[in-house]
PDB file of N, CA and C in Angstrom:
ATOM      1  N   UNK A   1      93.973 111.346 123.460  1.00  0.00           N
ATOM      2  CA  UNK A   1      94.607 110.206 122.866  1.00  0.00           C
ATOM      3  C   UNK A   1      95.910 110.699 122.254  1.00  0.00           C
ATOM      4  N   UNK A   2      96.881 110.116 122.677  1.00  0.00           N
ATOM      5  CA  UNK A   2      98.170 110.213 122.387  1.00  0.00           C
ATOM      6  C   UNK A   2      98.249 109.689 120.880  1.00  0.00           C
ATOM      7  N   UNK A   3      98.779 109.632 119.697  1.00  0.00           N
ATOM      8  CA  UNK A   3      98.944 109.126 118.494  1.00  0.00           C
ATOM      9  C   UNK A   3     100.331 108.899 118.475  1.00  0.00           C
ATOM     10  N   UNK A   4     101.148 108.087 118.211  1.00  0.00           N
ATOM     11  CA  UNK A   4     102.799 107.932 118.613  1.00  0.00           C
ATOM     12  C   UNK A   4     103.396 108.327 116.945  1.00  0.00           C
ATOM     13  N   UNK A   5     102.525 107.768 115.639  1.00  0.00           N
ATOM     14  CA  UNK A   5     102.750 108.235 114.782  1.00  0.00           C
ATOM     15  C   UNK A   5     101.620 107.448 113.533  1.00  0.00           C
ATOM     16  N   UNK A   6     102.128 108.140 112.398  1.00  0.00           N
ATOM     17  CA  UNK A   6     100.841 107.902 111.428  1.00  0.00           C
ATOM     18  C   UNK A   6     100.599 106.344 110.484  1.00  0.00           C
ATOM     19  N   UNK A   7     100.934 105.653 111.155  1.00  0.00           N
ATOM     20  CA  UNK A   7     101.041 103.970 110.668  1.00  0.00           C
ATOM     21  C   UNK A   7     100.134 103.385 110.952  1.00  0.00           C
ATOM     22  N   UNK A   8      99.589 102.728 109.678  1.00  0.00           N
ATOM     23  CA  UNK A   8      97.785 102.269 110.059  1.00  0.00           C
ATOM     24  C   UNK A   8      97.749 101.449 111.480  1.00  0.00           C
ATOM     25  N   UNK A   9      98.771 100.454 112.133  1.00  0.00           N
ATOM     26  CA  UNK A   9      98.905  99.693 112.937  1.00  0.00           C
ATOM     27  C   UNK A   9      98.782 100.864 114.841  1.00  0.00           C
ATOM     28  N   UNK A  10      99.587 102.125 113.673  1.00  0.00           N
ATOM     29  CA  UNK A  10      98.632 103.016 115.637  1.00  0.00           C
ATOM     30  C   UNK A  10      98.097 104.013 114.883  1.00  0.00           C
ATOM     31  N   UNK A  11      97.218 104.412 114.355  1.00  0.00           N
ATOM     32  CA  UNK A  11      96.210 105.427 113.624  1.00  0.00           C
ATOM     33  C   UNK A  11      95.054 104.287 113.015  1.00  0.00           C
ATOM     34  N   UNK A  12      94.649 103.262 112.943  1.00  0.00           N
ATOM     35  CA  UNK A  12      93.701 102.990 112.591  1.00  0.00           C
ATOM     36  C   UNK A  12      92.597 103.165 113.914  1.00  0.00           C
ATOM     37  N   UNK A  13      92.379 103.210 114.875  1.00  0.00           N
ATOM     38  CA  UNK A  13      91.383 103.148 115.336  1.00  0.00           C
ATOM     39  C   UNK A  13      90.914 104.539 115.795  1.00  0.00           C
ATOM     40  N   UNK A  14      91.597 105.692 115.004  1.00  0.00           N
ATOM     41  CA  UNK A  14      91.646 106.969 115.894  1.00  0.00           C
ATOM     42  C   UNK A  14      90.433 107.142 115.958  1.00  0.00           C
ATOM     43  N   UNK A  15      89.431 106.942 114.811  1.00  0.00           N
ATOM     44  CA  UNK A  15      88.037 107.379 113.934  1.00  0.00           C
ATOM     45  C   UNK A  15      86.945 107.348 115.297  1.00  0.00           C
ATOM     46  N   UNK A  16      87.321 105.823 115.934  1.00  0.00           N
ATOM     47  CA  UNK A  16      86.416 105.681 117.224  1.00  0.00           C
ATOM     48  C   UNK A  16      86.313 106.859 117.999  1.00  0.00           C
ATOM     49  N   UNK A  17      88.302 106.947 118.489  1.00  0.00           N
ATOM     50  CA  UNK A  17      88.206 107.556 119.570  1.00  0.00           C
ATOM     51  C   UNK A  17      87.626 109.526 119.080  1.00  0.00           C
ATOM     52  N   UNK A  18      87.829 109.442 118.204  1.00  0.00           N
ATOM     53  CA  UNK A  18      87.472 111.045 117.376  1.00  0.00           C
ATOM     54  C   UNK A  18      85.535 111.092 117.686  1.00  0.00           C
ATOM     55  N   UNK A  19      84.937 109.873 117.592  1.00  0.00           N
ATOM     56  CA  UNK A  19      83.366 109.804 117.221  1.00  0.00           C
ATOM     57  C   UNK A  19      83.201 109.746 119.457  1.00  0.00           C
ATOM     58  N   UNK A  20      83.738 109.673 119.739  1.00  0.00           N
ATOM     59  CA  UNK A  20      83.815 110.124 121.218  1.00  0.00           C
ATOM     60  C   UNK A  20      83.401 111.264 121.794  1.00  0.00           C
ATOM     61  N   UNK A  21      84.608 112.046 120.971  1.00  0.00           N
ATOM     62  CA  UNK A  21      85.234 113.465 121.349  1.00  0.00           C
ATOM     63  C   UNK A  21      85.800 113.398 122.078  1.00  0.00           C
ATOM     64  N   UNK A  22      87.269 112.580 121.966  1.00  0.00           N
ATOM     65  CA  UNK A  22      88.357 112.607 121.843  1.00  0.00           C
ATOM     66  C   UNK A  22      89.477 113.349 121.426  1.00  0.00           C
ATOM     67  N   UNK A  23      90.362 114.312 122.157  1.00  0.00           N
ATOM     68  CA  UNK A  23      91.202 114.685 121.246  1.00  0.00           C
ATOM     69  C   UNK A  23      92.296 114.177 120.993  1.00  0.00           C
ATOM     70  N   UNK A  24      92.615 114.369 119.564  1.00  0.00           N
ATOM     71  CA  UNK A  24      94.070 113.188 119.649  1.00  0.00           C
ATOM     72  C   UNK A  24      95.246 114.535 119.504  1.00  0.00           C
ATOM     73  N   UNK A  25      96.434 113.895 120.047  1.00  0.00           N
ATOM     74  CA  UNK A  25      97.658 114.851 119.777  1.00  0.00           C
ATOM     75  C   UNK A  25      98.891 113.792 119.102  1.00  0.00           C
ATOM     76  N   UNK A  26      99.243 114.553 118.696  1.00  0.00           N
ATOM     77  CA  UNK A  26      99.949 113.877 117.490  1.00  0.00           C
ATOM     78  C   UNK A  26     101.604 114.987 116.980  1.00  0.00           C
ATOM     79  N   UNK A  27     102.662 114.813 116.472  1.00  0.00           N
ATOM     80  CA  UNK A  27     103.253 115.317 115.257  1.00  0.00           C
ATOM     81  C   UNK A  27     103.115 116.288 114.204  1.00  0.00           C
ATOM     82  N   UNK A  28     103.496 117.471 114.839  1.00  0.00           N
ATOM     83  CA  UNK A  28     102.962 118.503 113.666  1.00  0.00           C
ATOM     84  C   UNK A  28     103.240 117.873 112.488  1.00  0.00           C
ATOM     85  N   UNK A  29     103.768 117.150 111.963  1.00  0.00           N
ATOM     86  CA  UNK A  29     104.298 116.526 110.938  1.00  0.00           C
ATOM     87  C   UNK A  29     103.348 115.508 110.279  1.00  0.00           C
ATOM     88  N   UNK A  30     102.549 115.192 111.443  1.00  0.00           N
ATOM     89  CA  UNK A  30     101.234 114.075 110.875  1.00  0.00           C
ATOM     90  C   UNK A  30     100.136 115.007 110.627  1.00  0.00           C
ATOM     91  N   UNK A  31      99.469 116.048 111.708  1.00  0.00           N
ATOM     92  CA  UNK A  31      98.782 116.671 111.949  1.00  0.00           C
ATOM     93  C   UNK A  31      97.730 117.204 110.426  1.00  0.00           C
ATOM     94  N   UNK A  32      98.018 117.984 109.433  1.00  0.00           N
ATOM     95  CA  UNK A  32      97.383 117.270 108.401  1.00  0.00           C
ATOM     96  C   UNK A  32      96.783 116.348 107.752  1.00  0.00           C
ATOM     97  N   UNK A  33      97.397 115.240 108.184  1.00  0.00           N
ATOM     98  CA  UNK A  33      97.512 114.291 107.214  1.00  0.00           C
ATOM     99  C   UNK A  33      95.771 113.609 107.918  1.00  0.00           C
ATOM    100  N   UNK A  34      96.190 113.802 109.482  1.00  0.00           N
ATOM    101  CA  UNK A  34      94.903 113.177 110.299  1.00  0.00           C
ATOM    102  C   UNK A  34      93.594 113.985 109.812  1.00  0.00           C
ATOM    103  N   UNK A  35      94.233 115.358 110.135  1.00  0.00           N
ATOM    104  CA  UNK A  35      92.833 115.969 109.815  1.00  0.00           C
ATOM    105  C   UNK A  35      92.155 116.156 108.245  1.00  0.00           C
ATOM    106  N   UNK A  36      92.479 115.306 107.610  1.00  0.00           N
ATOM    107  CA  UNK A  36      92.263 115.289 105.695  1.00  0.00           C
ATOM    108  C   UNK A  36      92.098 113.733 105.922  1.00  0.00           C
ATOM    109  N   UNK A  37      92.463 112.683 106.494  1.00  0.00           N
ATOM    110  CA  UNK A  37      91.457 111.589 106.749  1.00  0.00           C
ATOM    111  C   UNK A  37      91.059 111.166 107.650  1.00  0.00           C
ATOM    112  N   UNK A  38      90.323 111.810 108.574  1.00  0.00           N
ATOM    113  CA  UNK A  38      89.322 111.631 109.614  1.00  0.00           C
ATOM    114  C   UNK A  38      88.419 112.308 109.203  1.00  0.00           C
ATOM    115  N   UNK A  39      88.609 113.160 108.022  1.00  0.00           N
ATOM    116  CA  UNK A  39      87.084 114.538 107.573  1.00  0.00           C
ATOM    117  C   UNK A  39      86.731 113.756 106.399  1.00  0.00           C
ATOM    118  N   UNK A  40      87.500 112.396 106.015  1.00  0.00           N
ATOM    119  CA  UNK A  40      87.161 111.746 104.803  1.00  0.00           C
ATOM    120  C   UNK A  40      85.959 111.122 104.848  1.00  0.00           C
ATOM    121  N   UNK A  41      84.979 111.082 103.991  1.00  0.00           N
ATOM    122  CA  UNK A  41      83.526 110.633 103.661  1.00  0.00           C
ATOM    123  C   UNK A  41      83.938 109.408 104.032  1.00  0.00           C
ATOM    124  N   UNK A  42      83.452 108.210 105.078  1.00  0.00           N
ATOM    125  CA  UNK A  42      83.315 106.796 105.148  1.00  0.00           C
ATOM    126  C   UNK A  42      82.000 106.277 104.680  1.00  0.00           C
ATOM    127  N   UNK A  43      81.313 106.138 103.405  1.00  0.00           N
ATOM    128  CA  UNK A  43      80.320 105.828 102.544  1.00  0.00           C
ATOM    129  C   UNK A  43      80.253 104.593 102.366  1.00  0.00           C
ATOM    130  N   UNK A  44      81.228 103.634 101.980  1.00  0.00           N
ATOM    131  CA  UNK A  44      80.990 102.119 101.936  1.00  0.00           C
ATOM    132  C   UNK A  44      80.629 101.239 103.167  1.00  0.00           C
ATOM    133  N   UNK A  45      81.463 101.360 104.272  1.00  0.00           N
ATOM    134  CA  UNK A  45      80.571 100.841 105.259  1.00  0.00           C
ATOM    135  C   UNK A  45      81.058 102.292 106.789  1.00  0.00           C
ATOM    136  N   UNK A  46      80.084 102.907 107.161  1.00  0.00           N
ATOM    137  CA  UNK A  46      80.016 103.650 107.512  1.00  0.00           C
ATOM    138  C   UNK A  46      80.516 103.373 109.263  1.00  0.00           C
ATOM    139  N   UNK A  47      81.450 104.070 109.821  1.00  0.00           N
ATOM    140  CA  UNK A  47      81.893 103.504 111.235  1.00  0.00           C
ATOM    141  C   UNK A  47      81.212 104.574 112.127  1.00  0.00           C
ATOM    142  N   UNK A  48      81.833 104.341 113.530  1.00  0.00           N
ATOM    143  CA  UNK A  48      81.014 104.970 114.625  1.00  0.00           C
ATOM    144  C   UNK A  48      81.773 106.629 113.883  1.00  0.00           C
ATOM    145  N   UNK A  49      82.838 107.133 113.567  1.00  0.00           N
ATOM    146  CA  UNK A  49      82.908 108.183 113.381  1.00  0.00           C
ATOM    147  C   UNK A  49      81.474 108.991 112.256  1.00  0.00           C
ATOM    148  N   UNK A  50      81.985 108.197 110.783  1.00  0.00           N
ATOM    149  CA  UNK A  50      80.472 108.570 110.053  1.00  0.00           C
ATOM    150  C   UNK A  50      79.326 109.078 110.998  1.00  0.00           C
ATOM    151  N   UNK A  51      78.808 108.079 111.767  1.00  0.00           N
ATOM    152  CA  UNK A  51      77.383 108.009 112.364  1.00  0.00           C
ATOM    153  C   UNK A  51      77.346 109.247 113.389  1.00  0.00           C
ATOM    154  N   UNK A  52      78.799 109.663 113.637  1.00  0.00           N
ATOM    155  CA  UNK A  52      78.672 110.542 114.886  1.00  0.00           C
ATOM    156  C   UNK A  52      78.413 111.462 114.695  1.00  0.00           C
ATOM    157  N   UNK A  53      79.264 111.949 113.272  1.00  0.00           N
ATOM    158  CA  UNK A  53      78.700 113.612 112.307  1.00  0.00           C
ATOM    159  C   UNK A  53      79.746 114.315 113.047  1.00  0.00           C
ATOM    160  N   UNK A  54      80.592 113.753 114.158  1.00  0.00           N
ATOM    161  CA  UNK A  54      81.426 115.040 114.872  1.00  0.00           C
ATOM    162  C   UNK A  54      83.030 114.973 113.813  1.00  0.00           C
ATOM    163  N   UNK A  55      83.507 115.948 114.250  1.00  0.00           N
ATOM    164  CA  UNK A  55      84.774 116.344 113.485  1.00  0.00           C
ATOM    165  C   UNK A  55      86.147 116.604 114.019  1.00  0.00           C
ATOM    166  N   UNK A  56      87.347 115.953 113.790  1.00  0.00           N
ATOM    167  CA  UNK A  56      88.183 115.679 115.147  1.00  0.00           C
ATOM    168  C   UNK A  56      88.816 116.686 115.374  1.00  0.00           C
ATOM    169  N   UNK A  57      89.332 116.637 116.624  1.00  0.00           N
ATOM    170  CA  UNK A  57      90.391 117.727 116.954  1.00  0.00           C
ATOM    171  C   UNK A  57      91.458 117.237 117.156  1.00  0.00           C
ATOM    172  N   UNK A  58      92.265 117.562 116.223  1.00  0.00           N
ATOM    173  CA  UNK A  58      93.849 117.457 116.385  1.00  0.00           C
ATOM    174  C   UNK A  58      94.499 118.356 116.802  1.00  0.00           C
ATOM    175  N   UNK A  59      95.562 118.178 117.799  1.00  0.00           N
ATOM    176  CA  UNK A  59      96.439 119.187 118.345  1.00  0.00           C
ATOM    177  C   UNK A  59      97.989 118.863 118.104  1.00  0.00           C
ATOM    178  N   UNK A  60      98.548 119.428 117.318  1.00  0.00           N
ATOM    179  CA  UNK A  60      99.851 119.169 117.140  1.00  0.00           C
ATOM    180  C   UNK A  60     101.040 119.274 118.550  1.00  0.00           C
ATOM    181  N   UNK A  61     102.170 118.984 118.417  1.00  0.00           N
ATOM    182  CA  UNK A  61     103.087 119.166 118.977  1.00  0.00           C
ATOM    183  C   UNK A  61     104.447 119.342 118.154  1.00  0.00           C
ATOM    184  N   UNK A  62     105.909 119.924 118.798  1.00  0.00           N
ATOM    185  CA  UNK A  62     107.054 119.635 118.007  1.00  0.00           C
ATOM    186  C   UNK A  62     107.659 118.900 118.939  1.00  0.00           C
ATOM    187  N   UNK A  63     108.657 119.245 119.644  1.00  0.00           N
ATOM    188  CA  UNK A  63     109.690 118.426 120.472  1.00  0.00           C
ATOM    189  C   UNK A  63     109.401 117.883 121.728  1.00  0.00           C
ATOM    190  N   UNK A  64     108.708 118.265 121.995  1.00  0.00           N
ATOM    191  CA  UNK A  64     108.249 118.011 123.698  1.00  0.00           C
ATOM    192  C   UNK A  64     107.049 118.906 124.351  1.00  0.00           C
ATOM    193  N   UNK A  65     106.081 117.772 124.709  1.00  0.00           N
ATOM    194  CA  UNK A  65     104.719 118.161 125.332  1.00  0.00           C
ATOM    195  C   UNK A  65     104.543 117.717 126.616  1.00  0.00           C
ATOM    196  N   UNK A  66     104.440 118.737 127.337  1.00  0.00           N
ATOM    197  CA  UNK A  66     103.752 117.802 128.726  1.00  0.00           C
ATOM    198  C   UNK A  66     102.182 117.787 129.435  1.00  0.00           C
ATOM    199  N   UNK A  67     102.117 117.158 129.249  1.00  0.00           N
ATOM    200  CA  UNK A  67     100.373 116.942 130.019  1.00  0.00           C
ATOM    201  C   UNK A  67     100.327 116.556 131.793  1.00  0.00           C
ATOM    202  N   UNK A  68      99.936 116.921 132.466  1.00  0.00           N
ATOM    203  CA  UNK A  68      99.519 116.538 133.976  1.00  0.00           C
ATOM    204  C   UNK A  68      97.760 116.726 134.378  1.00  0.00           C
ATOM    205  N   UNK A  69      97.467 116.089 135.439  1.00  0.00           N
ATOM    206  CA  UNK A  69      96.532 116.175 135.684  1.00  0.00           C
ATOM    207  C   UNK A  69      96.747 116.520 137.456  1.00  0.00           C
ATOM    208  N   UNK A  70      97.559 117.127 137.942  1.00  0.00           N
ATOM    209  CA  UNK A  70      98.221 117.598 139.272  1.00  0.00           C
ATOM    210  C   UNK A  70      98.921 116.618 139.909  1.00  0.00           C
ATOM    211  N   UNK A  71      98.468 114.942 139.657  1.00  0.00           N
ATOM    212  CA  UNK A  71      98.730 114.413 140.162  1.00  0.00           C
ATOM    213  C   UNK A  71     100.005 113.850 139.452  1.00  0.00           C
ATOM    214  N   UNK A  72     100.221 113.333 138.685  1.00  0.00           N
ATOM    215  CA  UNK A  72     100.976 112.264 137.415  1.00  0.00           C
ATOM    216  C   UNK A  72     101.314 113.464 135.975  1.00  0.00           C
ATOM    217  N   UNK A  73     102.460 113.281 136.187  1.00  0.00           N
ATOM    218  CA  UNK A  73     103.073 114.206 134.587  1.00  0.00           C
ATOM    219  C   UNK A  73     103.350 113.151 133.599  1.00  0.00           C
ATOM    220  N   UNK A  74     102.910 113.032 132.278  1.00  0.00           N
ATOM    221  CA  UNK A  74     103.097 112.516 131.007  1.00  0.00           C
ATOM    222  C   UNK A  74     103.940 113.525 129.980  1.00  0.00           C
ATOM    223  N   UNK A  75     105.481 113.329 130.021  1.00  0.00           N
ATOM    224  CA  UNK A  75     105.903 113.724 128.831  1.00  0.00           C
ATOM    225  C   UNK A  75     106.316 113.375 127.326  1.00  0.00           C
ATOM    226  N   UNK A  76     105.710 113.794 126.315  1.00  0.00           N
ATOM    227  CA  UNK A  76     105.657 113.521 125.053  1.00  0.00           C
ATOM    228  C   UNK A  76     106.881 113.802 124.325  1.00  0.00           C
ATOM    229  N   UNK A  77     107.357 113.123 123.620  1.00  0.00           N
ATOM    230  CA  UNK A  77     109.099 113.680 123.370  1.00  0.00           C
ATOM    231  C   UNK A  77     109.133 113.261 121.766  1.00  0.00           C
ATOM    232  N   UNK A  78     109.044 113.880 120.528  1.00  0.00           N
ATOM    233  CA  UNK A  78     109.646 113.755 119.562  1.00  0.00           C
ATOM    234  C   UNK A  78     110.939 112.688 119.731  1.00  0.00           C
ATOM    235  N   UNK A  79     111.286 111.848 118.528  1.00  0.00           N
ATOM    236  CA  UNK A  79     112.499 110.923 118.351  1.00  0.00           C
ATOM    237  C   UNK A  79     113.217 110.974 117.395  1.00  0.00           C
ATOM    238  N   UNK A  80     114.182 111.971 117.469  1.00  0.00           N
ATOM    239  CA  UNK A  80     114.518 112.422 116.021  1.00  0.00           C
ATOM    240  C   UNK A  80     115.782 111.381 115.608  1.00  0.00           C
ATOM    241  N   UNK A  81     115.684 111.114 114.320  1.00  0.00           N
ATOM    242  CA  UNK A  81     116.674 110.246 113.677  1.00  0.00           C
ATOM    243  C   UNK A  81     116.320 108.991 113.752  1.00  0.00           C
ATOM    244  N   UNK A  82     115.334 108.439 114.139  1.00  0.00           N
ATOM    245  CA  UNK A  82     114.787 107.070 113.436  1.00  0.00           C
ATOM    246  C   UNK A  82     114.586 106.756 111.646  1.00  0.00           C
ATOM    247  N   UNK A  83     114.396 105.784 111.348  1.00  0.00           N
ATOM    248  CA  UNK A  83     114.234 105.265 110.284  1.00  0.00           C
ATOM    249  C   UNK A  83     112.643 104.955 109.844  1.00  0.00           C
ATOM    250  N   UNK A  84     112.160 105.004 111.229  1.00  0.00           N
ATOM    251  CA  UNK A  84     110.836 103.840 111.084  1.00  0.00           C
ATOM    252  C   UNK A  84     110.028 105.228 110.501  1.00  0.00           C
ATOM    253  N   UNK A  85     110.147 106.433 111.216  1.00  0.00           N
ATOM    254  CA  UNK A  85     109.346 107.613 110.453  1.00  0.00           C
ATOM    255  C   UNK A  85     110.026 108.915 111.551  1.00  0.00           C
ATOM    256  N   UNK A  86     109.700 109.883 110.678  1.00  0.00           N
ATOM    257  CA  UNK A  86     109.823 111.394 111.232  1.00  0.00           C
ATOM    258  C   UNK A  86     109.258 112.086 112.448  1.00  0.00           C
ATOM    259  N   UNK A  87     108.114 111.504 112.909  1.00  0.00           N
ATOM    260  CA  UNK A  87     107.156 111.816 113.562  1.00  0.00           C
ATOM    261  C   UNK A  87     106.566 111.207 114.293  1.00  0.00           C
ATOM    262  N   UNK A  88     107.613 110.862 115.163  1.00  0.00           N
ATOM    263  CA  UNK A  88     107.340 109.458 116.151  1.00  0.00           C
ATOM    264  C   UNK A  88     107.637 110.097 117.261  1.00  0.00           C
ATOM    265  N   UNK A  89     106.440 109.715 118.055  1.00  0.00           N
ATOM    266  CA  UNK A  89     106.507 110.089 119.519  1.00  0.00           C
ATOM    267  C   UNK A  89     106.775 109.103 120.606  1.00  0.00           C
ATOM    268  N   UNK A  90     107.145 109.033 121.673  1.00  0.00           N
ATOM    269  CA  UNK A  90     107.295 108.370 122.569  1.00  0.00           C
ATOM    270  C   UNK A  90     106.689 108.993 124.164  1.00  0.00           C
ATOM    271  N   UNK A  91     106.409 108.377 125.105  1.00  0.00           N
ATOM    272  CA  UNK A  91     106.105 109.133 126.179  1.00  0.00           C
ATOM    273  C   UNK A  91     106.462 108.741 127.377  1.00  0.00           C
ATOM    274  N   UNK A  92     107.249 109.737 128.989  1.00  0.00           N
ATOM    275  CA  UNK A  92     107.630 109.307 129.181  1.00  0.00           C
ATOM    276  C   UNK A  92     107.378 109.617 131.079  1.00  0.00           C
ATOM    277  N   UNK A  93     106.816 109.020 131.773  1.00  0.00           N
ATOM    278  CA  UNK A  93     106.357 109.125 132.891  1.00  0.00           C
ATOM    279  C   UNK A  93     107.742 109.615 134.105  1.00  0.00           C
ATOM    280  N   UNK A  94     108.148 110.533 134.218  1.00  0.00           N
ATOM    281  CA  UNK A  94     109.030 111.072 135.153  1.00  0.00           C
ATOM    282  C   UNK A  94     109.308 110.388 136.781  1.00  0.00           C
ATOM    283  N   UNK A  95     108.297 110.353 137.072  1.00  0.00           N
ATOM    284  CA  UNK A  95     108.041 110.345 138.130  1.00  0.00           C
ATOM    285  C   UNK A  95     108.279 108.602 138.571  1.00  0.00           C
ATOM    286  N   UNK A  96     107.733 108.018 137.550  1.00  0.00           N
ATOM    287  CA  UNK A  96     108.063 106.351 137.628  1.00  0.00           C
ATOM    288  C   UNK A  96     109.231 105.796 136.496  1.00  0.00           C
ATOM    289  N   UNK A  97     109.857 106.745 136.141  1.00  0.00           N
ATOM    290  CA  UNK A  97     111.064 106.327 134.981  1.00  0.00           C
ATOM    291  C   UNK A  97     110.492 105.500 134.552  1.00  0.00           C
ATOM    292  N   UNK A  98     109.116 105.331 133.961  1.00  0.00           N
ATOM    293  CA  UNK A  98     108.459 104.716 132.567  1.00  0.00           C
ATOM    294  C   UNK A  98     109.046 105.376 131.426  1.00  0.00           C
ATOM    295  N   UNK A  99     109.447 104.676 130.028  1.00  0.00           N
ATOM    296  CA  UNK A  99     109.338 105.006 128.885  1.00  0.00           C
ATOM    297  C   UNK A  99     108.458 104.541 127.718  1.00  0.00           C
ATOM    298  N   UNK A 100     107.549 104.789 127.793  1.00  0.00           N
ATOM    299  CA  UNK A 100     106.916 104.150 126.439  1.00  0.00           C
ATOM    300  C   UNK A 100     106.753 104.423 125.383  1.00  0.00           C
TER     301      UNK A 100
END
């Protein structure tokens, strides 16, 4: 799981994909921050992460990551000089001049 950056609107559902075993990659810049609340006690109403007992793996990145699976390359690209945050990723399919 790609994380684009740490804003409850794309980090709230990581907890699921973490109670999976899922790994998420993310922003060395977030990378803390995930792993100090995804290890956080969920005691009031307990989600699929709680119940799972597993513990996530975060993998940081800085400027540029690429992932393939032989077939299709996904590159991950830091966006430096936004406003919206520091640690914003974008990703960007080569092969089909996708940007997302």
């Amino acid at each position: 799981m790609v994380n684009t950056h740490h804003h409850f609107d794309h980090a709230g559902g990581l907890g699921a994909f973490v109670a999976e075993g899922v790994t998420i990659i993310t922003h060395d810049s977030n990378k803390a921050f995930f792993e100090q609340s995804l290890a956080a006690p969920r005691t009031v109403q307990p989600d699929k992460l709680a119940q799972s007992g597993k513990k996530a793996v975060i993998e940081g990145m800085q400027d540029k990551r690429v992932l393939s699976d032989g077939t299709r390359t996904l590159e991950l690209h830091l966006i430096k000089g936004t406003l919206h945050d520091d640690g914003i990723i974008m990703a960007y399919l080569p092969n089909e001049k996708l940007l997302v």
